[in-house]
C-alpha atoms as a PDB file:
ATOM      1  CA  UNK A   1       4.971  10.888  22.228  1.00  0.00           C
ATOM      2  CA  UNK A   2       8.354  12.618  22.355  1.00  0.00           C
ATOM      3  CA  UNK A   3       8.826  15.863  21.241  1.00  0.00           C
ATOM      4  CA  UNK A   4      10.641  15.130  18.386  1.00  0.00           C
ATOM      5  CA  UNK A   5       7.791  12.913  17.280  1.00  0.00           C
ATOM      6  CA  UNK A   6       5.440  15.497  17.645  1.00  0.00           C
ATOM      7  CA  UNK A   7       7.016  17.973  15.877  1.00  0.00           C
ATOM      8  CA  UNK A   8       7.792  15.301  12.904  1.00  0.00           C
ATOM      9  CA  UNK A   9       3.467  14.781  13.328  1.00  0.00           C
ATOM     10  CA  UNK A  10       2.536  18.130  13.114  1.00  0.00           C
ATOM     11  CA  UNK A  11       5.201  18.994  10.188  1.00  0.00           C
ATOM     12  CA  UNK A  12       3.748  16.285   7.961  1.00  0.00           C
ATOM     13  CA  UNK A  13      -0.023  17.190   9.659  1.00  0.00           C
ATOM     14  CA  UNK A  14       0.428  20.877   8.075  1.00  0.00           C
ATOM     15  CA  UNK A  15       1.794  19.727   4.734  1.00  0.00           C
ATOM     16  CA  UNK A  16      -1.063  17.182   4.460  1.00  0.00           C
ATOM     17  CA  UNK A  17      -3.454  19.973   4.579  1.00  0.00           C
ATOM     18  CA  UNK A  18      -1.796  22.313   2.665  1.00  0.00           C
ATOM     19  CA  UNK A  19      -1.538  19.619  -0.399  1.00  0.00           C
ATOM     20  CA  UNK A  20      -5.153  18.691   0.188  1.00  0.00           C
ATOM     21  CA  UNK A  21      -6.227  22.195   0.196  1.00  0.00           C
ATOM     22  CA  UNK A  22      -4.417  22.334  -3.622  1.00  0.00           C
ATOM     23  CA  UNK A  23      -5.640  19.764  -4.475  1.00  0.00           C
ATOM     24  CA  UNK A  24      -9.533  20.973  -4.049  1.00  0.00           C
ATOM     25  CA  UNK A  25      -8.296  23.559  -5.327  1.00  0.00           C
ATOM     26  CA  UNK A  26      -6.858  22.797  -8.829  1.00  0.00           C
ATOM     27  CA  UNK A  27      -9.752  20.221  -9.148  1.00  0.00           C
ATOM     28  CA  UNK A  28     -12.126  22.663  -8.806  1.00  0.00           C
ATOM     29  CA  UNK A  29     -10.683  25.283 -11.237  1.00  0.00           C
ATOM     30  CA  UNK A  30     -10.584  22.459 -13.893  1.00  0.00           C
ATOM     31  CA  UNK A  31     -13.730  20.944 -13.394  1.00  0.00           C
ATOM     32  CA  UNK A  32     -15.597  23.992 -13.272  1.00  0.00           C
ATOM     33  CA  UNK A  33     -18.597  21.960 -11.827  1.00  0.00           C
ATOM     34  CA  UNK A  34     -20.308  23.595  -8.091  1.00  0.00           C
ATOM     35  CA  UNK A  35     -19.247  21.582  -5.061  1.00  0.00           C
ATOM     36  CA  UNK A  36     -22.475  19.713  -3.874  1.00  0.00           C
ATOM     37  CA  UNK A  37     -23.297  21.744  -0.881  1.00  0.00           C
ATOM     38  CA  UNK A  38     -26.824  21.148  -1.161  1.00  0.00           C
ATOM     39  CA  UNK A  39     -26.029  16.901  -0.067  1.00  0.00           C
ATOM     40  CA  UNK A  40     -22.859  18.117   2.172  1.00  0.00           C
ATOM     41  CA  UNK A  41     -23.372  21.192   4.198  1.00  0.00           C
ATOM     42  CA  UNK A  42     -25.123  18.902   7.190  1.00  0.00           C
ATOM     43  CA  UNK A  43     -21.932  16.813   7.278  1.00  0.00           C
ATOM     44  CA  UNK A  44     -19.297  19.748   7.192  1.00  0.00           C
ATOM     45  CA  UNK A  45     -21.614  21.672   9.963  1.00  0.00           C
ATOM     46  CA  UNK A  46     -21.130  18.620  12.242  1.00  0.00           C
ATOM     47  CA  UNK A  47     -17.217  17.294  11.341  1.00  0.00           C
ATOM     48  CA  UNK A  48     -16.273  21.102  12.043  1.00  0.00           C
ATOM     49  CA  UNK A  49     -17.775  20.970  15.615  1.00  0.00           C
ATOM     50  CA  UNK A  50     -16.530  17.470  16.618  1.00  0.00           C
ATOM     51  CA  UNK A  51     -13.156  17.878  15.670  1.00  0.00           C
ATOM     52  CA  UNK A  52     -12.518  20.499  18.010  1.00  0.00           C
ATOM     53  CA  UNK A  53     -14.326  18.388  20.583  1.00  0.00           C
ATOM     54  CA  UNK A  54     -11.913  15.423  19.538  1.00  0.00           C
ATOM     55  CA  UNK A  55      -8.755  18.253  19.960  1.00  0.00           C
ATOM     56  CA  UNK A  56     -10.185  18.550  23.564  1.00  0.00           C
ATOM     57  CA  UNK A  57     -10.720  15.320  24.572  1.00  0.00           C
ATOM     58  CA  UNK A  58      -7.021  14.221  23.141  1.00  0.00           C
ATOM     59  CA  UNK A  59      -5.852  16.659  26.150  1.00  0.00           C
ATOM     60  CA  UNK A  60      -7.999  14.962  28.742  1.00  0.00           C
ATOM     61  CA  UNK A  61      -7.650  11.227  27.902  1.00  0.00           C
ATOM     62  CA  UNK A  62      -4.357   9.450  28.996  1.00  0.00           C
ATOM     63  CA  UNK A  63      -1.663   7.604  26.560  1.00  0.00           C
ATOM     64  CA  UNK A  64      -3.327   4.279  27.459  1.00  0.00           C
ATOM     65  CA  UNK A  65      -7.127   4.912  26.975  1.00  0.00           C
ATOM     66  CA  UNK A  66      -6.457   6.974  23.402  1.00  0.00           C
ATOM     67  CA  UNK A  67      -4.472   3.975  22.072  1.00  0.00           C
ATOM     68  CA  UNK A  68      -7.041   1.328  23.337  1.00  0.00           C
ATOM     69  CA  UNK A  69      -9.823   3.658  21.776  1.00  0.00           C
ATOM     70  CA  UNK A  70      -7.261   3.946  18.493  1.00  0.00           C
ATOM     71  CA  UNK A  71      -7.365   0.263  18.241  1.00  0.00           C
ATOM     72  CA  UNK A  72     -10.838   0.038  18.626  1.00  0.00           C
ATOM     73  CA  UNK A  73     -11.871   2.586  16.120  1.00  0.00           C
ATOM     74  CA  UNK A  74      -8.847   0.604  13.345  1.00  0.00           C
ATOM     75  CA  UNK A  75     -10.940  -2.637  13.987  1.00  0.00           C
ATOM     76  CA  UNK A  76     -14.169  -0.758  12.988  1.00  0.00           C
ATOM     77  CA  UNK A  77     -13.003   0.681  10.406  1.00  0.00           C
ATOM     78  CA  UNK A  78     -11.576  -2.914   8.429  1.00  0.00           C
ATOM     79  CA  UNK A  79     -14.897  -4.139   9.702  1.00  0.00           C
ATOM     80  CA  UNK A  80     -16.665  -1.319   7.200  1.00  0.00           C
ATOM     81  CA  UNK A  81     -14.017  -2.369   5.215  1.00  0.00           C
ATOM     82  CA  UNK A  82     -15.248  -6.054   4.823  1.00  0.00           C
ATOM     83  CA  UNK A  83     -18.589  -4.713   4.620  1.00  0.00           C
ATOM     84  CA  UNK A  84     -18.289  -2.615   1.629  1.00  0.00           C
ATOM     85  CA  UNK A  85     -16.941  -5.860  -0.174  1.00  0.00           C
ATOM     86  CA  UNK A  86     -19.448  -8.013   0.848  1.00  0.00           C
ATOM     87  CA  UNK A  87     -22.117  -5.592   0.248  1.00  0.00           C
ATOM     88  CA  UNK A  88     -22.266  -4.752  -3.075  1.00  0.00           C
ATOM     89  CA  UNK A  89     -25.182  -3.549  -3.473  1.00  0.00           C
ATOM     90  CA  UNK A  90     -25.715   0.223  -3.156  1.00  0.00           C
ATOM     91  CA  UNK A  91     -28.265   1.791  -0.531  1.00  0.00           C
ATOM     92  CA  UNK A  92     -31.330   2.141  -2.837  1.00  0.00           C
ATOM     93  CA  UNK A  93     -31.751   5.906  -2.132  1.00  0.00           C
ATOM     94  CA  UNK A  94     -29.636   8.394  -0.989  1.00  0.00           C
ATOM     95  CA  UNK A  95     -29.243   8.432   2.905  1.00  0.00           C
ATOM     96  CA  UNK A  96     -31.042  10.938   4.830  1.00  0.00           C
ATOM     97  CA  UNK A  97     -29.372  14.494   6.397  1.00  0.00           C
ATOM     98  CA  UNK A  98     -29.650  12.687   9.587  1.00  0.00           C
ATOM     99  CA  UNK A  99     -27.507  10.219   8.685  1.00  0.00           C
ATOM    100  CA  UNK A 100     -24.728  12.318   6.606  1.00  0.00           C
ATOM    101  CA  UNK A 101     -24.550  14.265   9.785  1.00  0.00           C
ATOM    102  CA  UNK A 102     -23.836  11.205  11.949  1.00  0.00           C
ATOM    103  CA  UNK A 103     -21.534  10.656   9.481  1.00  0.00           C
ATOM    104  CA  UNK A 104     -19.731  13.962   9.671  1.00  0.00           C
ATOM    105  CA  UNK A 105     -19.445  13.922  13.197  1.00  0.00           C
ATOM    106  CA  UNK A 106     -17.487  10.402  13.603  1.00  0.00           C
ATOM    107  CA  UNK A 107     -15.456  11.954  10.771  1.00  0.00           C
ATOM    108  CA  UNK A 108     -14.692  14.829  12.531  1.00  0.00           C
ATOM    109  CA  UNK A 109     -14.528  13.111  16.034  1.00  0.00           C
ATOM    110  CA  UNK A 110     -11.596  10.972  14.599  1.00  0.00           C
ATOM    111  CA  UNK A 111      -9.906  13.607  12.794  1.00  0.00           C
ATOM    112  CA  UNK A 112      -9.639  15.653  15.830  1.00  0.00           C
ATOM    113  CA  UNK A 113      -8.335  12.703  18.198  1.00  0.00           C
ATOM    114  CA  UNK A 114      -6.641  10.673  15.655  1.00  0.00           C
ATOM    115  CA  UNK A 115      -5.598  13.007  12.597  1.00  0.00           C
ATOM    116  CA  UNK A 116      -7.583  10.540  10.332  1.00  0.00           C
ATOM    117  CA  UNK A 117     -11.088  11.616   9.651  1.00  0.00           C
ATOM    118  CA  UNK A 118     -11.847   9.857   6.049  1.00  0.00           C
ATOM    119  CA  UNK A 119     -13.054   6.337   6.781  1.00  0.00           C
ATOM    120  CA  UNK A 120     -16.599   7.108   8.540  1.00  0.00           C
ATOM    121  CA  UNK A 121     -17.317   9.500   5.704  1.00  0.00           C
ATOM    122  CA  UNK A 122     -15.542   7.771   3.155  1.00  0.00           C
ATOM    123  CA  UNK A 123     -17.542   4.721   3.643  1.00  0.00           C
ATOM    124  CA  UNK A 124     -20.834   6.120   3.698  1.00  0.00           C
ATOM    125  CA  UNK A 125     -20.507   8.200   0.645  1.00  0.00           C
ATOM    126  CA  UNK A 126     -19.554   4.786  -1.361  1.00  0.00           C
ATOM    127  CA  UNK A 127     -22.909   2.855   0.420  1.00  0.00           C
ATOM    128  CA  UNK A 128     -24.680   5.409  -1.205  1.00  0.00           C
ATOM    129  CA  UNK A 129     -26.246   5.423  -4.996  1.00  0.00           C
ATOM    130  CA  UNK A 130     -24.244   8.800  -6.144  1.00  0.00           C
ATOM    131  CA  UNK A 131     -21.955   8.572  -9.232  1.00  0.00           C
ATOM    132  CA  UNK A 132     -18.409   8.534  -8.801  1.00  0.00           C
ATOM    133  CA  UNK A 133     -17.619  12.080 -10.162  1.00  0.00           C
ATOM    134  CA  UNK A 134     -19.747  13.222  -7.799  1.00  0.00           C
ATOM    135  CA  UNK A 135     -18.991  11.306  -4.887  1.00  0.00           C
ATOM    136  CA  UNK A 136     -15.588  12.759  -5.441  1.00  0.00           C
ATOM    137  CA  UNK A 137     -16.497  16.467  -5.556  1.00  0.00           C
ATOM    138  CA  UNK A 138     -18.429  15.537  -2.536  1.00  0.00           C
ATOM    139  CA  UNK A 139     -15.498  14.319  -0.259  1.00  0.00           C
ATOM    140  CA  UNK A 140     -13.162  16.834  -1.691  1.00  0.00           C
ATOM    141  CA  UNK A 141     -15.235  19.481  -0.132  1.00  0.00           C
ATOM    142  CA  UNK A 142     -15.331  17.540   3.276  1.00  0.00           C
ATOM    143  CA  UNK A 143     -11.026  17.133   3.243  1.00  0.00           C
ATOM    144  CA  UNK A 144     -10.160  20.842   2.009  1.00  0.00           C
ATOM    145  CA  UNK A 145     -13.054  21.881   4.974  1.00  0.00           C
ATOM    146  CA  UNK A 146     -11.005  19.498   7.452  1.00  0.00           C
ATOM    147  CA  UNK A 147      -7.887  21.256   6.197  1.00  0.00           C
ATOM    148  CA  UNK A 148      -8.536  24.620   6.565  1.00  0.00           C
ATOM    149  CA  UNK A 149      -9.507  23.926  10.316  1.00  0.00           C
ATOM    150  CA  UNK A 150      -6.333  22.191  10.785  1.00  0.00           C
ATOM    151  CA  UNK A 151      -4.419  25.253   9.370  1.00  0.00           C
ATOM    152  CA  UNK A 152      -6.149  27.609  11.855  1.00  0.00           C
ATOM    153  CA  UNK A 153      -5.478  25.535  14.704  1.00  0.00           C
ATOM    154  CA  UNK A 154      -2.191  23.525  14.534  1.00  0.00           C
ATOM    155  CA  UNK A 155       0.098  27.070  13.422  1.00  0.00           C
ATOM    156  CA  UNK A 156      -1.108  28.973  16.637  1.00  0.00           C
ATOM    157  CA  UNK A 157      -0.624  26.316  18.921  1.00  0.00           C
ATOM    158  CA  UNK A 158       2.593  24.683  17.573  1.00  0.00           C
ATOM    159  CA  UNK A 159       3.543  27.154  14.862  1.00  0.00           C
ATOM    160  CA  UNK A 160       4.690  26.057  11.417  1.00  0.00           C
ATOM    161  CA  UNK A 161       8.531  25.136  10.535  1.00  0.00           C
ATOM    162  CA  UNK A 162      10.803  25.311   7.737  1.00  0.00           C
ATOM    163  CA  UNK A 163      10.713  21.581   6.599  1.00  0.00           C
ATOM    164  CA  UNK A 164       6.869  22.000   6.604  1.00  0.00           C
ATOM    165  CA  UNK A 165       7.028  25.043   3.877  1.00  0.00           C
ATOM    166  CA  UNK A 166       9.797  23.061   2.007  1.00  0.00           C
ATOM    167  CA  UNK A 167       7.580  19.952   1.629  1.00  0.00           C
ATOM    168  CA  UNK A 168       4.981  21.769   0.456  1.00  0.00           C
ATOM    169  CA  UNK A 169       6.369  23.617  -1.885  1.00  0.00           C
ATOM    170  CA  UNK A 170       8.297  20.678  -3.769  1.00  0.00           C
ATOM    171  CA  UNK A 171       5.039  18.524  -3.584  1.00  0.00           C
ATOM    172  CA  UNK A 172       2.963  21.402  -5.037  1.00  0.00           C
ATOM    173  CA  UNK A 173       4.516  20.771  -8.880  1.00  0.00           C
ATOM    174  CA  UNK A 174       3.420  17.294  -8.587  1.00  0.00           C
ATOM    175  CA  UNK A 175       0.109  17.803  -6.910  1.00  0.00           C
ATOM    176  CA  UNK A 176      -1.145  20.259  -9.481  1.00  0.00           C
ATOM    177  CA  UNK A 177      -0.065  18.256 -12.253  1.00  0.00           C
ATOM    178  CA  UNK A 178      -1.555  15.300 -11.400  1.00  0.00           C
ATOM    179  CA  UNK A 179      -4.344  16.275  -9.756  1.00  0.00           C
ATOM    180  CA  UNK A 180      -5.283  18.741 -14.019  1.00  0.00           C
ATOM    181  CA  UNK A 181      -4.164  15.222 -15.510  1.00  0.00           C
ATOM    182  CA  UNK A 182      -6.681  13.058 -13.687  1.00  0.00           C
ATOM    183  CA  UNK A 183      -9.723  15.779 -13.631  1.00  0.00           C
ATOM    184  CA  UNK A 184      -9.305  15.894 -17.751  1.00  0.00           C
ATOM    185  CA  UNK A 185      -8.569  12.404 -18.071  1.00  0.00           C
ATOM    186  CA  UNK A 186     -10.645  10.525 -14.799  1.00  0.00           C
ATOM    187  CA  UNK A 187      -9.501   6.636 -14.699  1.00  0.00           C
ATOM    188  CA  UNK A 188     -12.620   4.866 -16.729  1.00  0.00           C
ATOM    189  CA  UNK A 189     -13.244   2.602 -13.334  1.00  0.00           C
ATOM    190  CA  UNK A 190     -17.186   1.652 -12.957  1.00  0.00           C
ATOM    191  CA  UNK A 191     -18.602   1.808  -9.219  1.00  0.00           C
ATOM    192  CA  UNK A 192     -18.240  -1.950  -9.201  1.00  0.00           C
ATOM    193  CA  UNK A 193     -14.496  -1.669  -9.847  1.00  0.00           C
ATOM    194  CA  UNK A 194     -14.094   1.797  -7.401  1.00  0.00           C
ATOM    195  CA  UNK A 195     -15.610  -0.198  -4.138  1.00  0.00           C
ATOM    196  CA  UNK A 196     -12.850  -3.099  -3.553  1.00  0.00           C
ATOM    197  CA  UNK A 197     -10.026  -0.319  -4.014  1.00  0.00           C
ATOM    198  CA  UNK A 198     -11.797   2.126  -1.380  1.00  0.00           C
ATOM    199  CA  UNK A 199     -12.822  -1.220   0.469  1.00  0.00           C
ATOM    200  CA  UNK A 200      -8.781  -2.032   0.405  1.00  0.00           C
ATOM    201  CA  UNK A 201      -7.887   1.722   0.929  1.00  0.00           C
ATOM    202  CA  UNK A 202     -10.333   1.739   4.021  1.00  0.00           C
ATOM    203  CA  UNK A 203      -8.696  -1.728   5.701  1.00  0.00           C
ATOM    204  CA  UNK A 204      -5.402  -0.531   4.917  1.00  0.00           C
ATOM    205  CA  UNK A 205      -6.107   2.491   7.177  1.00  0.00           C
ATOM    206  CA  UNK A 206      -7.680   0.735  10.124  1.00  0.00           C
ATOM    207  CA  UNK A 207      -4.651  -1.536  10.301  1.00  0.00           C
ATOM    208  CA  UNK A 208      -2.066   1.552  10.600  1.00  0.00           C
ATOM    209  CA  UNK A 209      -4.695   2.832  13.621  1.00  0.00           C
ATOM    210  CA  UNK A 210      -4.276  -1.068  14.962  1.00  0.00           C
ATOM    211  CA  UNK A 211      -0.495  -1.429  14.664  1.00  0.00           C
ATOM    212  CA  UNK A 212       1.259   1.933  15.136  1.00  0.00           C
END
């Protein structure tokens, strides 16, 4: 990766987490329901310490092994993909801490190697018989968590630039509206209807880790 490329990453890397961190945020303020810590706090425990292990092992694995490994990981992840579509039927009881740590940790492992930590935990929260609203306030908590990691690390080792303040603060109008609009106003989509877009949200992602 040149250097120009790298800064570019870490510019939109830093405005990503900012926006995500307003976005908890706002949603929170409006919603005025508790985060569910209680069904979380394994997962965040274990994404928190593998994404610094995945920031390590990115400095010890070569360009050739970490895209190999990247293409690996994209063809799991439209492989979950497929299954969530095929699958339709939920798990028929919530999954135990075990298993949301597992969880946690491959989402934290491929945040800190790849910068995109949302499938593994992503697709287990939507295997799992939890209504939507609270699915949501769920992964919310994991994202603004992965964010405010990001924020520590990335500004003391690369330092934060102009063009990542300016992006953030033009998107933050549009992020705060939206994000008020669609707490007060939540899209009337059933879990039947929610699982083919995550299912095509999920594939979409594992084919950017295959191609780029």
């Amino acid at each position: 990766m040149t250097r120009r490329a790298a800064a570019a990453s870490c510019t939109a890397g830093i405005a990503a987490s900012v926006l995500t961190l307003i976005n908890a945020l706002v949603f929170f303020r409006t919603d005025r329901q508790p985060p569910p810590w209680r069904l979380m706090h394994r997962a965040l425990l274990t994404s928190l310490a593998t994404v610094l292990l995945g920031v390590v092992l990115l400095g010890w694995v070569n360009d050739n092994a970490a895209a190999w490994l990247e293409t690996a990981l994209g063809v799991a992840i439209v492989l979950c993909a497929v299954s969530l579509v095929i699958r339709r039927q939920q798990a028929s009881s919530v999954g135990a801490p075990r298993a949301f740590s597992v969880a946690g940790a491959l989402s934290g492992l491929m945040g800190g190697l790849f910068g995109t930590s949302g499938p593994p935990i992503v697709f287990y929260h939507y295997r799992q018989p939890l209504a939507t609203d609270v699915v949501r306030r769920a992964l919310l908590v994991m994202f603004a968590s992965k964010a405010c990691t990001r924020l520590v690390l990335v500004p003391v080792s690369m330092g934060i630039s102009a063009h990542a303040l300016l992006l953030c603060v033009l998107s933050f109008p549009v992020v705060h509206v939206t994000t008020r609009l669609t707490t007060k106003r939540p899209p009337p989509w059933s879990p039947a209807v929610m699982r083919p877009l995550v299912a095509a949200l999920l594939a979409l992602s594992g084919i950017a880790m295959i191609t780029r």
